[in-house]
C-alpha atoms as a PDB file:
ATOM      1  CA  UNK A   1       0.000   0.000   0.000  1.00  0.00           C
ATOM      2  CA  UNK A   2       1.437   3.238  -0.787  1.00  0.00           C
ATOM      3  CA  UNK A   3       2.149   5.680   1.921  1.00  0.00           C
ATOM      4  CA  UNK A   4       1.624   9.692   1.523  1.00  0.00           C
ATOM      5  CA  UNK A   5       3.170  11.976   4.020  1.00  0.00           C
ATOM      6  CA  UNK A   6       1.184  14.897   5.059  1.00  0.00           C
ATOM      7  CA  UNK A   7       2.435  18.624   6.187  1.00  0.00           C
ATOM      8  CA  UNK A   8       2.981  17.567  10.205  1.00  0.00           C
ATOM      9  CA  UNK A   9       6.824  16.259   9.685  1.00  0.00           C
ATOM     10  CA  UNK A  10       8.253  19.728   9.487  1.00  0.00           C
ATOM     11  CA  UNK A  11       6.358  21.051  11.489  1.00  0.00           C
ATOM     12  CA  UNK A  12       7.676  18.655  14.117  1.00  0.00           C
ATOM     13  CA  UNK A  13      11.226  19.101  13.007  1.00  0.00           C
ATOM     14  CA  UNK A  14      11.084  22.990  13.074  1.00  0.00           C
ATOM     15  CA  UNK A  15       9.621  22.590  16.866  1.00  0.00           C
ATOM     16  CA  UNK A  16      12.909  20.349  18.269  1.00  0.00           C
ATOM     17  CA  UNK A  17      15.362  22.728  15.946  1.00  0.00           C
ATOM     18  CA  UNK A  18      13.873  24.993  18.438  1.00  0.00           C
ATOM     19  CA  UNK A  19      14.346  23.180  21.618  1.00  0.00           C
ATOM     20  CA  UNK A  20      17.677  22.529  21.545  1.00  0.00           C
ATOM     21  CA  UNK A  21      19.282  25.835  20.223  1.00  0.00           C
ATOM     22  CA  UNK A  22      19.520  27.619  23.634  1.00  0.00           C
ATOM     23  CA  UNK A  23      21.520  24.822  24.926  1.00  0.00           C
ATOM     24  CA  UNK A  24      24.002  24.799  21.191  1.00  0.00           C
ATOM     25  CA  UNK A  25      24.267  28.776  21.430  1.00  0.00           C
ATOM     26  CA  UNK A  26      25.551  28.415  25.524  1.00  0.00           C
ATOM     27  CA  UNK A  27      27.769  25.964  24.335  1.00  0.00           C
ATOM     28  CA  UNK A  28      29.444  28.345  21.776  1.00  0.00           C
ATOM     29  CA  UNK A  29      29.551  31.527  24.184  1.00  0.00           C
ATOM     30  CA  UNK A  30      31.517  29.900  27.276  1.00  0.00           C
ATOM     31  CA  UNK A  31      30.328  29.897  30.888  1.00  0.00           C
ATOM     32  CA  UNK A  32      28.642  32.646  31.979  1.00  0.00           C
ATOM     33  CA  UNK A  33      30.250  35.729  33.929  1.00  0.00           C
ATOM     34  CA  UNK A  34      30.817  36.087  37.531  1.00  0.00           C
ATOM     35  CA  UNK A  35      28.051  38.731  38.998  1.00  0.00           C
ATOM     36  CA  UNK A  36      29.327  41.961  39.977  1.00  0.00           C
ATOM     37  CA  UNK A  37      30.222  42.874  43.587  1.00  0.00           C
ATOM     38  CA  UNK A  38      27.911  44.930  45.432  1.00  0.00           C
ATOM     39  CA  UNK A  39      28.745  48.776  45.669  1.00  0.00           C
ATOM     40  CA  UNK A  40      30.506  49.318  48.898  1.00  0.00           C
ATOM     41  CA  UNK A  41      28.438  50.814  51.408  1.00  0.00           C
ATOM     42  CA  UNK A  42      29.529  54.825  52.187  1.00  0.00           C
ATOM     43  CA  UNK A  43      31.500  55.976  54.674  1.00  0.00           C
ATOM     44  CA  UNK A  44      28.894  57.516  57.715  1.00  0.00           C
ATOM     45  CA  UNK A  45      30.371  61.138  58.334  1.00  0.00           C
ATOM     46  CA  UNK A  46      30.487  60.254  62.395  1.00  0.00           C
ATOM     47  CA  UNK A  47      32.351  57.363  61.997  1.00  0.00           C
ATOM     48  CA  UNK A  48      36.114  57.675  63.372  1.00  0.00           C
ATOM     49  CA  UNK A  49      38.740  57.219  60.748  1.00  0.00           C
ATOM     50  CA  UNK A  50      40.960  53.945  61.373  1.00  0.00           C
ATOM     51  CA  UNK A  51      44.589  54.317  61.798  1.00  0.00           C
ATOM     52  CA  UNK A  52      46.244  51.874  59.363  1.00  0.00           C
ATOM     53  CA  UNK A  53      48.177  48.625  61.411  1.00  0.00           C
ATOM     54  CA  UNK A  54      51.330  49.255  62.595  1.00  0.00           C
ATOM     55  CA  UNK A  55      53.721  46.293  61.616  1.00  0.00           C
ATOM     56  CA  UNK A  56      55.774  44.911  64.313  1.00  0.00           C
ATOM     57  CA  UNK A  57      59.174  44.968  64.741  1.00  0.00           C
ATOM     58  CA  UNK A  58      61.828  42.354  64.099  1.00  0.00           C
ATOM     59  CA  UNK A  59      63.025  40.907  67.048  1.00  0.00           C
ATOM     60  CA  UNK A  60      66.141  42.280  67.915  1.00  0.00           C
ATOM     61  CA  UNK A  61      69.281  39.515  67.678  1.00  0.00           C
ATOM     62  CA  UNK A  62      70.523  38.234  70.929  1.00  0.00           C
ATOM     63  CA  UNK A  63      74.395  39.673  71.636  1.00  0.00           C
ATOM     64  CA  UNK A  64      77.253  37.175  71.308  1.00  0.00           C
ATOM     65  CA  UNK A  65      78.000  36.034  74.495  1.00  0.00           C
ATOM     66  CA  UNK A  66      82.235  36.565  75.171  1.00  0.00           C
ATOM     67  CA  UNK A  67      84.121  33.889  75.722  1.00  0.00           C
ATOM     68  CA  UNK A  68      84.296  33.073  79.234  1.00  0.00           C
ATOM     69  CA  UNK A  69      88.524  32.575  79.937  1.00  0.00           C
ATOM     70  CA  UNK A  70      89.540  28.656  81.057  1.00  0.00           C
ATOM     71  CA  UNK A  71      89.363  29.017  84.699  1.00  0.00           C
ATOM     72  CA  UNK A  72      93.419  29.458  85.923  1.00  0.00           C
ATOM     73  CA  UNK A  73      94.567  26.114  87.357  1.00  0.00           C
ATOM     74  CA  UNK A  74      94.647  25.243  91.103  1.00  0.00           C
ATOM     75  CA  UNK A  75      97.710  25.951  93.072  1.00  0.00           C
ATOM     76  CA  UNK A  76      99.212  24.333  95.692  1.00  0.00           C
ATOM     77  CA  UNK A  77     102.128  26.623  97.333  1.00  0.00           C
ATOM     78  CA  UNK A  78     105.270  26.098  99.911  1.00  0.00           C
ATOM     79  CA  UNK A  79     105.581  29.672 102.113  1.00  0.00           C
ATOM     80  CA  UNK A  80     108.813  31.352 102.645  1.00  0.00           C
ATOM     81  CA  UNK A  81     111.054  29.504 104.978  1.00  0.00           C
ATOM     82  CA  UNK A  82     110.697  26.055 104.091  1.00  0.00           C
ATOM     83  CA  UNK A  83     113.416  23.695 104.214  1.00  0.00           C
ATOM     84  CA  UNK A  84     114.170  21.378 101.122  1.00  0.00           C
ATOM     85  CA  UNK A  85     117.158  18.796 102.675  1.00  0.00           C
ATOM     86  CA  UNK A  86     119.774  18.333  99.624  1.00  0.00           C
ATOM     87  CA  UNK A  87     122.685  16.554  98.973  1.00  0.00           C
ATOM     88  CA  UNK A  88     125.299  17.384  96.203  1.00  0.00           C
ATOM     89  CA  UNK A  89     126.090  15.165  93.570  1.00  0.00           C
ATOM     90  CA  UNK A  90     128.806  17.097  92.188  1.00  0.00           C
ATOM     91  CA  UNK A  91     131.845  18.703  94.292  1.00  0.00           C
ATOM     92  CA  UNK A  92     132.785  22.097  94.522  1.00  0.00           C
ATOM     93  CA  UNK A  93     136.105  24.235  95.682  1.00  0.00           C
ATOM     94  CA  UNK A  94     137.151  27.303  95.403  1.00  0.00           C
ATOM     95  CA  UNK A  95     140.533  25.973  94.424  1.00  0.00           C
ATOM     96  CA  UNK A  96     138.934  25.289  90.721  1.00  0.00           C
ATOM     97  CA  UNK A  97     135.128  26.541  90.984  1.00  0.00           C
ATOM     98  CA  UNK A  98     134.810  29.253  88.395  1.00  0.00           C
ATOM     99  CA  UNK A  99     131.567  32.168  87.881  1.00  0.00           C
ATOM    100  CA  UNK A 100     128.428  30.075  86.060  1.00  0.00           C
ATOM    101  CA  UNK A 101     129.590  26.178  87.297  1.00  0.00           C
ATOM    102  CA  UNK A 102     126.494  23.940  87.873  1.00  0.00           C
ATOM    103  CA  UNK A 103     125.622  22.522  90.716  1.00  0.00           C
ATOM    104  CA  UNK A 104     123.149  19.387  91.161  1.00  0.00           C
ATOM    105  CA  UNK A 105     121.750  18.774  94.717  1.00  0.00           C
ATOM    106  CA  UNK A 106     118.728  16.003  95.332  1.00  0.00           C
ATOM    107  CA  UNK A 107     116.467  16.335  97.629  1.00  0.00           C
ATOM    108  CA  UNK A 108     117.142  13.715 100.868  1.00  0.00           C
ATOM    109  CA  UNK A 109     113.273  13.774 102.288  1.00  0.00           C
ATOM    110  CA  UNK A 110     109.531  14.301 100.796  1.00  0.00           C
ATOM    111  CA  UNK A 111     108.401  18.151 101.945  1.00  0.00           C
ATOM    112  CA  UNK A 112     104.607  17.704 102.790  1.00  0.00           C
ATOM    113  CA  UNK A 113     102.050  20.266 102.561  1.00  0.00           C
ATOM    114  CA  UNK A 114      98.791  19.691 104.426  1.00  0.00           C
ATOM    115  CA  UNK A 115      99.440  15.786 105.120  1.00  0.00           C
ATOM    116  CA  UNK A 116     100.326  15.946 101.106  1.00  0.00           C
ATOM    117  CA  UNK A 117     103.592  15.083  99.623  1.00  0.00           C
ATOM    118  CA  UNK A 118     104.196  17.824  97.781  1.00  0.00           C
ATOM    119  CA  UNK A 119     108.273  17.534  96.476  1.00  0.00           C
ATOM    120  CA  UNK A 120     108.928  13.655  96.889  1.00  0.00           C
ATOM    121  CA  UNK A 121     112.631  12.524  98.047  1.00  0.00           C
ATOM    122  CA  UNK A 122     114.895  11.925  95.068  1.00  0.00           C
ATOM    123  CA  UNK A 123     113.714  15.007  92.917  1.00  0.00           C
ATOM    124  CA  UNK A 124     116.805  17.188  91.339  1.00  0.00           C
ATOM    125  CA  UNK A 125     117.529  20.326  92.184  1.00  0.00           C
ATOM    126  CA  UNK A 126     119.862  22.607  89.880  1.00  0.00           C
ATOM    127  CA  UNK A 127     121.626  25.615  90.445  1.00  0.00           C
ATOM    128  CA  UNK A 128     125.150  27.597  89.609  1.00  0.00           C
ATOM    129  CA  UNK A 129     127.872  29.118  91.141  1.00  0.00           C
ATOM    130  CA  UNK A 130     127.437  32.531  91.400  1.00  0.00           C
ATOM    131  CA  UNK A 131     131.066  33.906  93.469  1.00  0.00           C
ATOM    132  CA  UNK A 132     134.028  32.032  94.661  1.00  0.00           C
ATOM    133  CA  UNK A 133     137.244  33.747  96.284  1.00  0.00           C
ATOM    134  CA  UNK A 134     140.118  31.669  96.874  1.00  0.00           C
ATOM    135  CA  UNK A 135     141.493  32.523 100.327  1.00  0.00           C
ATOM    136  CA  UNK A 136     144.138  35.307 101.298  1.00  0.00           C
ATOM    137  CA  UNK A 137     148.077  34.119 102.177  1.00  0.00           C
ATOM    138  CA  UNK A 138     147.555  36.635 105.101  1.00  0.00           C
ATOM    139  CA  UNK A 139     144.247  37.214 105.734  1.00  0.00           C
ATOM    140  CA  UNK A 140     140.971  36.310 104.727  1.00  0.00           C
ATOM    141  CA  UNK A 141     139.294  33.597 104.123  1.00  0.00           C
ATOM    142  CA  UNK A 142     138.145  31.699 100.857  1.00  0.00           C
ATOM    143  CA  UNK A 143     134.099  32.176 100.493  1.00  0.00           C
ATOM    144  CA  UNK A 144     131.267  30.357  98.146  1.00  0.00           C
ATOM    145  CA  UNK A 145     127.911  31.573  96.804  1.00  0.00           C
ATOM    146  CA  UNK A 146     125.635  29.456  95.049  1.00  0.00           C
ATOM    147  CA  UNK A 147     122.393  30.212  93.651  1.00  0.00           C
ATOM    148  CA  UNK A 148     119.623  27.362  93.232  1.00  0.00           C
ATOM    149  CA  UNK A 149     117.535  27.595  90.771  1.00  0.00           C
ATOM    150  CA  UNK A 150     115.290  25.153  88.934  1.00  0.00           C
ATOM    151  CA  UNK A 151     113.633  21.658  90.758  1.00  0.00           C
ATOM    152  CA  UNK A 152     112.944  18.708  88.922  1.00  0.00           C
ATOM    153  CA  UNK A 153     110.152  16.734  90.388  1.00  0.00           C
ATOM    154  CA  UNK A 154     109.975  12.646  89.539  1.00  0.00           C
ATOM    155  CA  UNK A 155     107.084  13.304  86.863  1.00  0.00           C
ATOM    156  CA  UNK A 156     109.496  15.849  85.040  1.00  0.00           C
ATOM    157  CA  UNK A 157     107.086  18.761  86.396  1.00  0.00           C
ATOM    158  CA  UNK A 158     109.910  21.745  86.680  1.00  0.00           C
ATOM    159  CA  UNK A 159     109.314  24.667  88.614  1.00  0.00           C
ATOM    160  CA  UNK A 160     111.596  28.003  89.084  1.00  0.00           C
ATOM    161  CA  UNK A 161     112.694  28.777  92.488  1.00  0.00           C
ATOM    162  CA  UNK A 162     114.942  30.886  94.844  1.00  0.00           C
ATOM    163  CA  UNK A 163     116.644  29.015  97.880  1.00  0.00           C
ATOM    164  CA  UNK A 164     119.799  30.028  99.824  1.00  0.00           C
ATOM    165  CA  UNK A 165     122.037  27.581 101.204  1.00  0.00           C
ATOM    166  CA  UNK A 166     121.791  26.938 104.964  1.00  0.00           C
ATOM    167  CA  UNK A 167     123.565  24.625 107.556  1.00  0.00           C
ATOM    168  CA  UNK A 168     125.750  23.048 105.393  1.00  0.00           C
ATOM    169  CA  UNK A 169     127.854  19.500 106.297  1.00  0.00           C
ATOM    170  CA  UNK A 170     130.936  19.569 104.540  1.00  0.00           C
ATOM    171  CA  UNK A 171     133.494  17.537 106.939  1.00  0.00           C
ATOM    172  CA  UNK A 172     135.285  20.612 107.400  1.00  0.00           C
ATOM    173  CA  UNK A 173     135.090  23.749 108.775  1.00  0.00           C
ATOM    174  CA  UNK A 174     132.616  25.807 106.324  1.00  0.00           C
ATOM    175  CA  UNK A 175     130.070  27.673 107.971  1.00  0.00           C
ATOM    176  CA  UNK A 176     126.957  29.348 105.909  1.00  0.00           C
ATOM    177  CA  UNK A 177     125.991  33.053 106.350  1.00  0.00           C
ATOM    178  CA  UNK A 178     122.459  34.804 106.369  1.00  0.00           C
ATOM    179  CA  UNK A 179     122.962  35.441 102.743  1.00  0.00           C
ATOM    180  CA  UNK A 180     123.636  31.780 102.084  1.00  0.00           C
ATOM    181  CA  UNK A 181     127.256  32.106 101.548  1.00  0.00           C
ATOM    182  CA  UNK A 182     129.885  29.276 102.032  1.00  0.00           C
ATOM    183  CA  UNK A 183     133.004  30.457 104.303  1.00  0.00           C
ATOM    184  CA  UNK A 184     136.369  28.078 104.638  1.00  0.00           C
ATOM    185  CA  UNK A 185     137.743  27.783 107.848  1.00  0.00           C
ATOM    186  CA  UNK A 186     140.223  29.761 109.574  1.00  0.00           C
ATOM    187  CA  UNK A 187     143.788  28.158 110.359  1.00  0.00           C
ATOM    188  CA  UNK A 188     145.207  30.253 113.069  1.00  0.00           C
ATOM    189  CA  UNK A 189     146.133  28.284 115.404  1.00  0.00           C
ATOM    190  CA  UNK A 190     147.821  25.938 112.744  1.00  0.00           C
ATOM    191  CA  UNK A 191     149.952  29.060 111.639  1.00  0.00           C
ATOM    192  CA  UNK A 192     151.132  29.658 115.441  1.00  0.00           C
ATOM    193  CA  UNK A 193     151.976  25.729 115.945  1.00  0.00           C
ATOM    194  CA  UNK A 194     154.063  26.549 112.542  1.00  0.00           C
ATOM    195  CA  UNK A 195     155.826  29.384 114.234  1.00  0.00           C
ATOM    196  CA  UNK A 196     156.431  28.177 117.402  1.00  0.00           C
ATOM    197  CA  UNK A 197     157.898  24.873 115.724  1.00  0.00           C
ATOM    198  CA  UNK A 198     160.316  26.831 113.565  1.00  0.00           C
ATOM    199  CA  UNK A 199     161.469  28.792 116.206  1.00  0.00           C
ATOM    200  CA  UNK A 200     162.234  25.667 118.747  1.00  0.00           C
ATOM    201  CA  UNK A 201     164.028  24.278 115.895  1.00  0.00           C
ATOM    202  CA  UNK A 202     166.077  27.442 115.209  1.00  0.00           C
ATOM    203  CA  UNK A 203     167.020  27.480 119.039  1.00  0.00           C
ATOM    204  CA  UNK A 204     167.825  24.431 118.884  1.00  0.00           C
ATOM    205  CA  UNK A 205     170.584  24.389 116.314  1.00  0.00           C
ATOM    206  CA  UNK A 206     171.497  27.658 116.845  1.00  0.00           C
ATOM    207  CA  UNK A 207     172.163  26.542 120.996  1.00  0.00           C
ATOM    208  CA  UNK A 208     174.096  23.460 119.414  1.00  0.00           C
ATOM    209  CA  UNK A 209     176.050  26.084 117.553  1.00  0.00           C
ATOM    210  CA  UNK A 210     176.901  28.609 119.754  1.00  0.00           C
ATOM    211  CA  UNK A 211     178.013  26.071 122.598  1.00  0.00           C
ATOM    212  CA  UNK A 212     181.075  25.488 119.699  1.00  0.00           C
ATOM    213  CA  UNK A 213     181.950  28.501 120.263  1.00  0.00           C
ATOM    214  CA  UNK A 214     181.424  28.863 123.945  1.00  0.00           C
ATOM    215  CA  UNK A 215     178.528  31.426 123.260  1.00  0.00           C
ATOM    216  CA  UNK A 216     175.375  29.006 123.638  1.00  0.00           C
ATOM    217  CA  UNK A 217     172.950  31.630 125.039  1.00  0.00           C
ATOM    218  CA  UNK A 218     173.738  33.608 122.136  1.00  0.00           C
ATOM    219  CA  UNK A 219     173.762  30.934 119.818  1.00  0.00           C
ATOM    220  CA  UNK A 220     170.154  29.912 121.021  1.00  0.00           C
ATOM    221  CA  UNK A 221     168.804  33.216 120.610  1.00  0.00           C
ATOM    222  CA  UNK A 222     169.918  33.876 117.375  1.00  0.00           C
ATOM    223  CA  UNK A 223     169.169  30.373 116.150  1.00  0.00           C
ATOM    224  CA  UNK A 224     165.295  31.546 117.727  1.00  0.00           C
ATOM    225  CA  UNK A 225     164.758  34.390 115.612  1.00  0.00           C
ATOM    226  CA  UNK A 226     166.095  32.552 112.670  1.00  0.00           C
ATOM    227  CA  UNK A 227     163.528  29.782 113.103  1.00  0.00           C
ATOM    228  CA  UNK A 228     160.773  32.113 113.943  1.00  0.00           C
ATOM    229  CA  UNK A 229     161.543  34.499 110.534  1.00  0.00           C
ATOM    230  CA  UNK A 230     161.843  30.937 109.016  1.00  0.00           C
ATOM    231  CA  UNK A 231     158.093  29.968 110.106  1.00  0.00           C
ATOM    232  CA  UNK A 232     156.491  33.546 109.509  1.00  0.00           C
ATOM    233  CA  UNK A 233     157.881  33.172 105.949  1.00  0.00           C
ATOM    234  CA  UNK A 234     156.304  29.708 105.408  1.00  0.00           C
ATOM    235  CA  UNK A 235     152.924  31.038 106.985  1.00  0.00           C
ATOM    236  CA  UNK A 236     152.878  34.026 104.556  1.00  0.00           C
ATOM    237  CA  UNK A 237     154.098  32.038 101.730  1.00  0.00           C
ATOM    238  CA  UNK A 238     150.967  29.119 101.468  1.00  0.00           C
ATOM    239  CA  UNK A 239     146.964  30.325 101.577  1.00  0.00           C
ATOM    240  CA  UNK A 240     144.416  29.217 104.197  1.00  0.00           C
ATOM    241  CA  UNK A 241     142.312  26.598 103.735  1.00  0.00           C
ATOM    242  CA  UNK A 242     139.934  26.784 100.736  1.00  0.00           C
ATOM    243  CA  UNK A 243     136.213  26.589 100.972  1.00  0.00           C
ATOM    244  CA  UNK A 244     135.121  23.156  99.290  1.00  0.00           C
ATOM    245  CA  UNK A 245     131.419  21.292  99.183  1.00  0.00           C
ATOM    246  CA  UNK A 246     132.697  17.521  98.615  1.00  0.00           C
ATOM    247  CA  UNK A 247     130.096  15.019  96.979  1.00  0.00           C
ATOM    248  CA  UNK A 248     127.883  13.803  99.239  1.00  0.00           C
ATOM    249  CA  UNK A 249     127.606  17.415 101.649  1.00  0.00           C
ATOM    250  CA  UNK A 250     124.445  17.937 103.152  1.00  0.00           C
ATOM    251  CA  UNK A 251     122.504  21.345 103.698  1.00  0.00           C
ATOM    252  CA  UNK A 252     119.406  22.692 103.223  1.00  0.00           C
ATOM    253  CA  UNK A 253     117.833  24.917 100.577  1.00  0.00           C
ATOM    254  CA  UNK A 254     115.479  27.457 102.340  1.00  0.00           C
ATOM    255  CA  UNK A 255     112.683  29.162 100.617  1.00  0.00           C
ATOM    256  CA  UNK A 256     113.345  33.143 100.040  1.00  0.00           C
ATOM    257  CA  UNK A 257     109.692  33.718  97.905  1.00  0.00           C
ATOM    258  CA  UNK A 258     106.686  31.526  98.184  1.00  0.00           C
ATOM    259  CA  UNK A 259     106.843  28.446  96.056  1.00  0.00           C
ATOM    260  CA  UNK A 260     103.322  27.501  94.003  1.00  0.00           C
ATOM    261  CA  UNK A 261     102.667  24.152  92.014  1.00  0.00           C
ATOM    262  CA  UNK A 262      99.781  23.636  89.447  1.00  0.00           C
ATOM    263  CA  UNK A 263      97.808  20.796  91.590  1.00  0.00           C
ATOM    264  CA  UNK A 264      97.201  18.895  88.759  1.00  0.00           C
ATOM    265  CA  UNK A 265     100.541  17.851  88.415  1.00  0.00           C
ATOM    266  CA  UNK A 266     100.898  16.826  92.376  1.00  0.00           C
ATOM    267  CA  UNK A 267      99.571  13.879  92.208  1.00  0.00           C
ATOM    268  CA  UNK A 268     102.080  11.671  93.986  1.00  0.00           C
ATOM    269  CA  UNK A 269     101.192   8.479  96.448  1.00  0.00           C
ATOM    270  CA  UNK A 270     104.379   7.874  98.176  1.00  0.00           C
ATOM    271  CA  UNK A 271     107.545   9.570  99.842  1.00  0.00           C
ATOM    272  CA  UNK A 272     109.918   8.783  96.891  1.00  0.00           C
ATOM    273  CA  UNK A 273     113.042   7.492  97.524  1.00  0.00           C
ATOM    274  CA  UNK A 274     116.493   9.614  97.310  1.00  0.00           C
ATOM    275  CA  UNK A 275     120.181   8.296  96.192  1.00  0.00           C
ATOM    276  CA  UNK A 276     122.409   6.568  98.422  1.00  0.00           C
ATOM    277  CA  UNK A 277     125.668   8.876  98.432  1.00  0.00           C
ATOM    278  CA  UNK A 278     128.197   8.476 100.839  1.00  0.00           C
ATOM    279  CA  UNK A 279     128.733  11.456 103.098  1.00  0.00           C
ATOM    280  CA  UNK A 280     131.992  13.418 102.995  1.00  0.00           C
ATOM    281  CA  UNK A 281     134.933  12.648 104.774  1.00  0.00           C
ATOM    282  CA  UNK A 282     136.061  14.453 107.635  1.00  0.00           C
ATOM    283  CA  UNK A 283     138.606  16.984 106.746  1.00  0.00           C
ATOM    284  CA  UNK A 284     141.209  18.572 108.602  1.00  0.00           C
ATOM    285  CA  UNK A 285     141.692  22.058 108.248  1.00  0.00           C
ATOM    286  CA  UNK A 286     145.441  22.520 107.205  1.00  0.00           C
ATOM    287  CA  UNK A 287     147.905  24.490 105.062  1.00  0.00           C
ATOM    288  CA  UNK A 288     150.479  22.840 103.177  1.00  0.00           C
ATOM    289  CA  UNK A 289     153.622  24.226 105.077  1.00  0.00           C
ATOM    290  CA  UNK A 290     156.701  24.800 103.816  1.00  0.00           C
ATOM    291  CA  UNK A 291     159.359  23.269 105.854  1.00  0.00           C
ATOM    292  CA  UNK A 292     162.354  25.489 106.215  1.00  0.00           C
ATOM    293  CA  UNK A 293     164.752  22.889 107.800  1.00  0.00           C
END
């Protein structure tokens, strides 16, 4: 059967053409815009103006704090007037002692401090000789000054110090001053044995020699004053008895100025223990005389 189409299709075509073109034409224009703002409302004339925000300031940097200097280290310290008991190690005379010669003591016993041992026995002490004078052939006598200097403790801890020699035991005769000095020993009464000697000798032989002659009493008083002249000369001709600190003299070294440690480096647990040296010899004092006969 054959179909005929009436005038309703386009109509019905034109009416969805329609339909969708709002949707095609929003499509082709982009989203819509944003709606404005509102005005902002005016200002009311009694309203107080706002001061604009103050911004606030940086925080000031904290100041570098200075260093703080290392604490100084603890002292430990020996007052004026202590004794340090030494021995020498090397001997001394004014016979060959020259200006600047070392001298090396040790020290004999620990020096406590407080129920502490503070200088142990058997630490070094070193020093030099400072003045010698080899004795007169008339009059005075030969004199030693040494300075001590520097002590050596058993750890190698050194230390600068001033001590003067005191009570020195030398076998012989030397005595110590105040000032620490070393005097020989005077021989008087060895130069009037001399004397007296010479002239009893002189007498002597000269009495033998004037009884040849039948003059004995002057032969004995000339042979007297012969012998005496003969022993002055001798006396005058030979020195007195030099000042000398043989190895092994004893004396102590006594503190002029206060003497401080750093107490970390006292540390020790026992006395120490000192050198056996010998002590000197006792010496007579004597010249060498010069016999005339």
């Amino acid at each position: 059967m054959k179909r005929h189409f009436t005038g309703s299709l386009p109509l019905t075509l034109i009416v969805l053409a329609l339909a969708f073109a709002p949707a095609a034409l929003a499509q082709q224009e982009g989203p819509a815009p944003a709606p404005a703002p509102p005005p902002a409302a005016a200002p009311s004339p009694d309203a107080q103006p706002v001061a604009p925000a103050t911004p606030a300031p940086a925080p000031l940097a904290a100041p570098a704090l200075a260093a703080a200097p290392a604490p100084a280290p603890a002292k430990l310290e020996l007052p004026v007037g202590t004794h340090l008991p030494l021995v020498l190690h090397n001997g001394i005379s004014t016979r060959t002692a020259q200006v600047g010669d070392p001298v090396y003591f040790e020290t004999l016993f620990p020096v406590m401090l407080n129920g502490k041992v503070i200088v142990p026995a058997g630490s070094y002490v070193s020093g030099e000789v400072t003045e010698t004078k080899r004795p007169g052939r008339v009059k005075g006598k030969a004199e030693l000054m040494l300075r001590l200097e520097t002590l050596i403790l058993p750890n190698a801890y050194m230390v600068s110090f001033a001590g003067s020699p005191s009570n020195a035991s030398t076998g012989g005769t030397e005595t110590t001053d105040a000032e620490g000095k070393v005097i020989g020993g005077s021989d008087k009464g060895s130069d009037a044995a001399t004397i007296a000697k010479t002239t009893a000798a002189g007498a002597g032989i000269g009495g033998i020699a004037g009884a040849a002659t039948g003059r004995p009493l002057t032969g004995i008083g000339i042979g007297a004053a012969a012998g005496a002249a003969a022993g002055l000369a001798a006396v005058l001709l030979t020195r007195g008895p030099e000042a000398e600190l043989p190895r092994g003299t004893t004396l102590d070294a006594v503190l002029d100025r206060p003497l401080a440690f750093d107490a970390d480096k006292i540390n020790f647990t026992g006395p120490g223990q000192a050198s056996t040296l010998p002590g000197p010899d006792n010496r007579e004092t004597q010249r060498v005389k010069l016999n005339p006969f």
